[in-house]
N, C-alpha and C. Protein backbone atom coordinates (compact mmCIF):
# COMPACT_ATOMS: atom_id res chain seq x y z
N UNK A 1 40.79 111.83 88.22
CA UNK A 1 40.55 110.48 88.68
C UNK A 1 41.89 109.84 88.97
N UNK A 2 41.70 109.12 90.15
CA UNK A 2 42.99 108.41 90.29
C UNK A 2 42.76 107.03 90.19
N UNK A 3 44.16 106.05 90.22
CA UNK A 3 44.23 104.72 90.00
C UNK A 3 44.87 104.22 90.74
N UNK A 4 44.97 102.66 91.19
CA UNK A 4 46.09 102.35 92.17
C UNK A 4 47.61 102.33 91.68
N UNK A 5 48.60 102.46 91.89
CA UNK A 5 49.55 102.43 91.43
C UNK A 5 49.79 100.71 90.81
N UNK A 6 49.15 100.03 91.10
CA UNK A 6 49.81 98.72 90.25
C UNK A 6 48.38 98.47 88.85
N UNK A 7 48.23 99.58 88.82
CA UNK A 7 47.36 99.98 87.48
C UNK A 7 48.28 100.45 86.29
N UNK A 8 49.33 101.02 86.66
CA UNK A 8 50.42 102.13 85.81
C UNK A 8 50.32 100.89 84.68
N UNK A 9 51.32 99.67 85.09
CA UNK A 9 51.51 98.77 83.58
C UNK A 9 50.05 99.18 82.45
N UNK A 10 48.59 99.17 82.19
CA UNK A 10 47.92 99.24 81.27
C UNK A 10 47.51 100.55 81.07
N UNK A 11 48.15 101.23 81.41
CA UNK A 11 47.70 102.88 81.11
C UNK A 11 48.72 103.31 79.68
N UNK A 12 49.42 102.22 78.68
CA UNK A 12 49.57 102.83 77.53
C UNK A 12 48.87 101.99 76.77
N UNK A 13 48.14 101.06 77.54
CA UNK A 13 47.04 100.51 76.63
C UNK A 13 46.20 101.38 76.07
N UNK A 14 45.73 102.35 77.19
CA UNK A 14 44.78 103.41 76.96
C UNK A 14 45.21 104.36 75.33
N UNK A 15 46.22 104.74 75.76
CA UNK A 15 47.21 105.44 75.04
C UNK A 15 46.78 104.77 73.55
N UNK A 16 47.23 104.15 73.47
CA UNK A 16 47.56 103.07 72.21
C UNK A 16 46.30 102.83 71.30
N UNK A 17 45.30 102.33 72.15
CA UNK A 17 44.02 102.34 71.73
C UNK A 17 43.04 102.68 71.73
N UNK A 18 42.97 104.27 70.33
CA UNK A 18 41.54 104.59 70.76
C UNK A 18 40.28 104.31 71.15
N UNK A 19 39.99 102.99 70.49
CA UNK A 19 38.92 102.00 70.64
C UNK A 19 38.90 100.87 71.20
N UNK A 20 38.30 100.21 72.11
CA UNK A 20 38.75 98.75 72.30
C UNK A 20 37.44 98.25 72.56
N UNK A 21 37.52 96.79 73.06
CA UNK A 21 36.22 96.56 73.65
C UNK A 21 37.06 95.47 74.88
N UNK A 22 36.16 96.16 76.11
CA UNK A 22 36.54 95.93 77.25
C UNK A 22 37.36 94.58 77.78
N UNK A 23 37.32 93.19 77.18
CA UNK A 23 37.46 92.47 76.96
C UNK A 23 39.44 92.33 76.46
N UNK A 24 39.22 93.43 75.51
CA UNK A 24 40.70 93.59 74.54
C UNK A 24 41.70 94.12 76.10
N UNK A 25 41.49 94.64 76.87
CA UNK A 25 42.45 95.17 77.96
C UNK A 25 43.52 94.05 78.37
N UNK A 26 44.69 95.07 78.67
CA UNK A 26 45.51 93.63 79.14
C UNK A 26 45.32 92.66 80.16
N UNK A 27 45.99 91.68 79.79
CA UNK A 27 45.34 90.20 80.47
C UNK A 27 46.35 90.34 82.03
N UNK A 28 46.97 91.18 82.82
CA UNK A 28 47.25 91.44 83.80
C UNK A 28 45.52 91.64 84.67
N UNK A 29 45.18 92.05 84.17
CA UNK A 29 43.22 92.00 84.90
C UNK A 29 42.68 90.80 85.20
N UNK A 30 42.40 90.23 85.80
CA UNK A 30 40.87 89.28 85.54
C UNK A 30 39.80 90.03 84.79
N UNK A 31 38.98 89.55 84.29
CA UNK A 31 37.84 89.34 83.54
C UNK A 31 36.97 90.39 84.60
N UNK A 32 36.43 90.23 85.69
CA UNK A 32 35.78 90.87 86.73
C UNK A 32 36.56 92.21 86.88
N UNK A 33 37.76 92.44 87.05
CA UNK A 33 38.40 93.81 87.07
C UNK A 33 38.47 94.61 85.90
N UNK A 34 38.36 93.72 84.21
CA UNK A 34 38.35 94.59 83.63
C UNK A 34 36.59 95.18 83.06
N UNK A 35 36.00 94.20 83.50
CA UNK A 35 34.51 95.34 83.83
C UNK A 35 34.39 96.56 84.56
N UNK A 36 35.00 95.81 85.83
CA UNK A 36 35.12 97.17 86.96
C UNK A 36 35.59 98.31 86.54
N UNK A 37 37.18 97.91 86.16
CA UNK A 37 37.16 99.53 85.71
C UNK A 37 36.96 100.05 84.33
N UNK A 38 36.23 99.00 83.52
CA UNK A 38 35.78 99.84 82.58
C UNK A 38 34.34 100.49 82.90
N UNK A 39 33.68 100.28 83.89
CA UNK A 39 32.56 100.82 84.22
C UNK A 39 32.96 101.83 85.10
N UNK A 40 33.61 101.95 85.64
CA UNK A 40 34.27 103.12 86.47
C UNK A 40 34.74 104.38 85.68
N UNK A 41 35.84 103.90 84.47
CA UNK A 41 36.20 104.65 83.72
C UNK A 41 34.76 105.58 82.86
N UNK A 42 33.77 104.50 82.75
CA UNK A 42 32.70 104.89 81.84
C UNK A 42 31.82 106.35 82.71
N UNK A 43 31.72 105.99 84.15
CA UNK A 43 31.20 106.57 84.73
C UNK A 43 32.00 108.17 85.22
N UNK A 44 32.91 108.14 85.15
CA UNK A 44 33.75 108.90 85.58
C UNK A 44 34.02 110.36 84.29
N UNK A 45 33.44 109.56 83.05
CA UNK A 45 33.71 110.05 82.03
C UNK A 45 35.14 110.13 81.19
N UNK A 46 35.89 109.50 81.87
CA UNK A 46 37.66 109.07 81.16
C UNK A 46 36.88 108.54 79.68
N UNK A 47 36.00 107.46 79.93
CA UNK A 47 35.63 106.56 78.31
C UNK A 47 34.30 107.06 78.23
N UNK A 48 34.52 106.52 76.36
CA UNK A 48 32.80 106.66 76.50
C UNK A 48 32.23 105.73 75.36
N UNK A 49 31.37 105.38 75.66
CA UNK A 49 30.93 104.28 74.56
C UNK A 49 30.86 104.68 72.79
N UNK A 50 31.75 103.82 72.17
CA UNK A 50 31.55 104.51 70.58
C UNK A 50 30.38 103.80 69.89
N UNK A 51 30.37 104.49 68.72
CA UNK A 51 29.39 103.98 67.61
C UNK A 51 29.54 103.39 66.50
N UNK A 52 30.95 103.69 67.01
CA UNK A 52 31.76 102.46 65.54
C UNK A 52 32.35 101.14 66.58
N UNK A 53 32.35 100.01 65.60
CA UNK A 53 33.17 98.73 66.34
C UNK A 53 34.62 99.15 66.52
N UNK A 54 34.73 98.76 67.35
CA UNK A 54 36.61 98.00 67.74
C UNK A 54 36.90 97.35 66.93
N UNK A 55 38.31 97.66 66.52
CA UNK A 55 39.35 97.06 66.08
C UNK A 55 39.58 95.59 66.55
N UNK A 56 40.19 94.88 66.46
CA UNK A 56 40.17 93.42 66.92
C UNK A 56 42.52 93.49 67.14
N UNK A 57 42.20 93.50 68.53
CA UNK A 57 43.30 93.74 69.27
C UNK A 57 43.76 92.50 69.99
N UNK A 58 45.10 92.06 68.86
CA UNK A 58 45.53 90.15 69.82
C UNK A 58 46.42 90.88 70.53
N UNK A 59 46.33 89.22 71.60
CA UNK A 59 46.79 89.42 72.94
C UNK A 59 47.06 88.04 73.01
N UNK A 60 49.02 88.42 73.81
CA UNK A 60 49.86 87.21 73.97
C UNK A 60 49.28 86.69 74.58
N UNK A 61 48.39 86.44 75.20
CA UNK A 61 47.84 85.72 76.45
C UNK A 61 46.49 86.07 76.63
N UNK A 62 45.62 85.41 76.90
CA UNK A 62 44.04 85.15 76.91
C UNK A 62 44.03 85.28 78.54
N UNK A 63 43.48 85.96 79.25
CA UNK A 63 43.05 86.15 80.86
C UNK A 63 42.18 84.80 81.15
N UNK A 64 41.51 84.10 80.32
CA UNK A 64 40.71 82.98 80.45
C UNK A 64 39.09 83.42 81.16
N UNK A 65 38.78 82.29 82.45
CA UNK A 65 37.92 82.58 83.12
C UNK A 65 38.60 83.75 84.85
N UNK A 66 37.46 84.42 85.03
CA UNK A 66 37.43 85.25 85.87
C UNK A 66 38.16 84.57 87.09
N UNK A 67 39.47 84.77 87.49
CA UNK A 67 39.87 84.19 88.82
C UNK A 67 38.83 84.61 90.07
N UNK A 68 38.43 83.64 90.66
CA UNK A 68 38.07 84.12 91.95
C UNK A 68 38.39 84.69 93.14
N UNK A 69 39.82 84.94 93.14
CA UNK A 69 40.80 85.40 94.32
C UNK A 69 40.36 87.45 93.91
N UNK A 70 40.10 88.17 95.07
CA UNK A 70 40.29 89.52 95.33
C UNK A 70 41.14 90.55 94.63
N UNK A 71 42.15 89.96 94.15
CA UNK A 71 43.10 90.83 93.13
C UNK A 71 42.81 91.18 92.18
N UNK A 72 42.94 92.37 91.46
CA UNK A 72 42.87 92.77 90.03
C UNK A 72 43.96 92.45 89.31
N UNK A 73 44.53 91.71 89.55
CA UNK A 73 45.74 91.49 88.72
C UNK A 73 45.78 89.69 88.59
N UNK A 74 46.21 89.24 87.37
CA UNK A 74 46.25 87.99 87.34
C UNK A 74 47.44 87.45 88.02
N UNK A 75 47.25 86.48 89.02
CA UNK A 75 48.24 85.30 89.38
C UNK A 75 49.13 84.75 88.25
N UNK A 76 50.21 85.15 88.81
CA UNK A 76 51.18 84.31 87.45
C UNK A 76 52.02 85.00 86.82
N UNK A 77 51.81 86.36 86.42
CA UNK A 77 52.17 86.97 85.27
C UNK A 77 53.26 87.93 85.73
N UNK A 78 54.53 87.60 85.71
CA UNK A 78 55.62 88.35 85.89
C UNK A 78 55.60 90.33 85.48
N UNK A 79 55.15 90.69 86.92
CA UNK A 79 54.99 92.25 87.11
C UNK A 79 54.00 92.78 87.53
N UNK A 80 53.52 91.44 88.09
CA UNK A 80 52.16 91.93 88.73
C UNK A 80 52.32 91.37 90.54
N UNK A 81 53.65 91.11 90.56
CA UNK A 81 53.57 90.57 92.16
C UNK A 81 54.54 91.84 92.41
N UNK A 82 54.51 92.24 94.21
CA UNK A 82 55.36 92.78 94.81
C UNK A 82 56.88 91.93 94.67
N UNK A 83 57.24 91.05 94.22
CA UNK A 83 58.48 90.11 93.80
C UNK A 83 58.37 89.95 92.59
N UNK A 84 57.48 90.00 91.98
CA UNK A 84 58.01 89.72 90.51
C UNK A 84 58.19 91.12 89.32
């Protein structure tokens, strides 16, 4: 399976955490992208749903509500622009 290259930043999220819940992904996503590719991932067979809970994983920054703009990446966040 491949990814877009401005995916690379959360791929030691993966790493890092055996468990998460979809939600816990880094806040470089919107809310809508990190469904997407956790349903992608799900489908693809990369993840798979556990039977034990997640860990409870803080995060410097809360993604908030789902931006409405086309990007998978949040507006704002230094390393997610072609300039920043």
């Amino acid at each position: 399976m491949s990814l877009p290259a401005k995916l690379a930043p959360i791929l030691p999220f993966f790493k890092k955490h055996e468990r998460f819940r979809v939600g816990d992904m880094p806040p470089i996503l919107t809310d809508n992208a990190k469904i997407t590719l956790g349903r992608n991932l799900l489908k693809a067979g990369v993840l798979r749903v556990s039977d034990q809970p997640a860990p409870a994983i803080s995060s410097s920054r809360s993604s908030g509500p789902a931006a409405p703009e086309p990007s998978w990446l949040q507006p704002g966040i230094p390393g997610t622009t072609p300039n920043g």
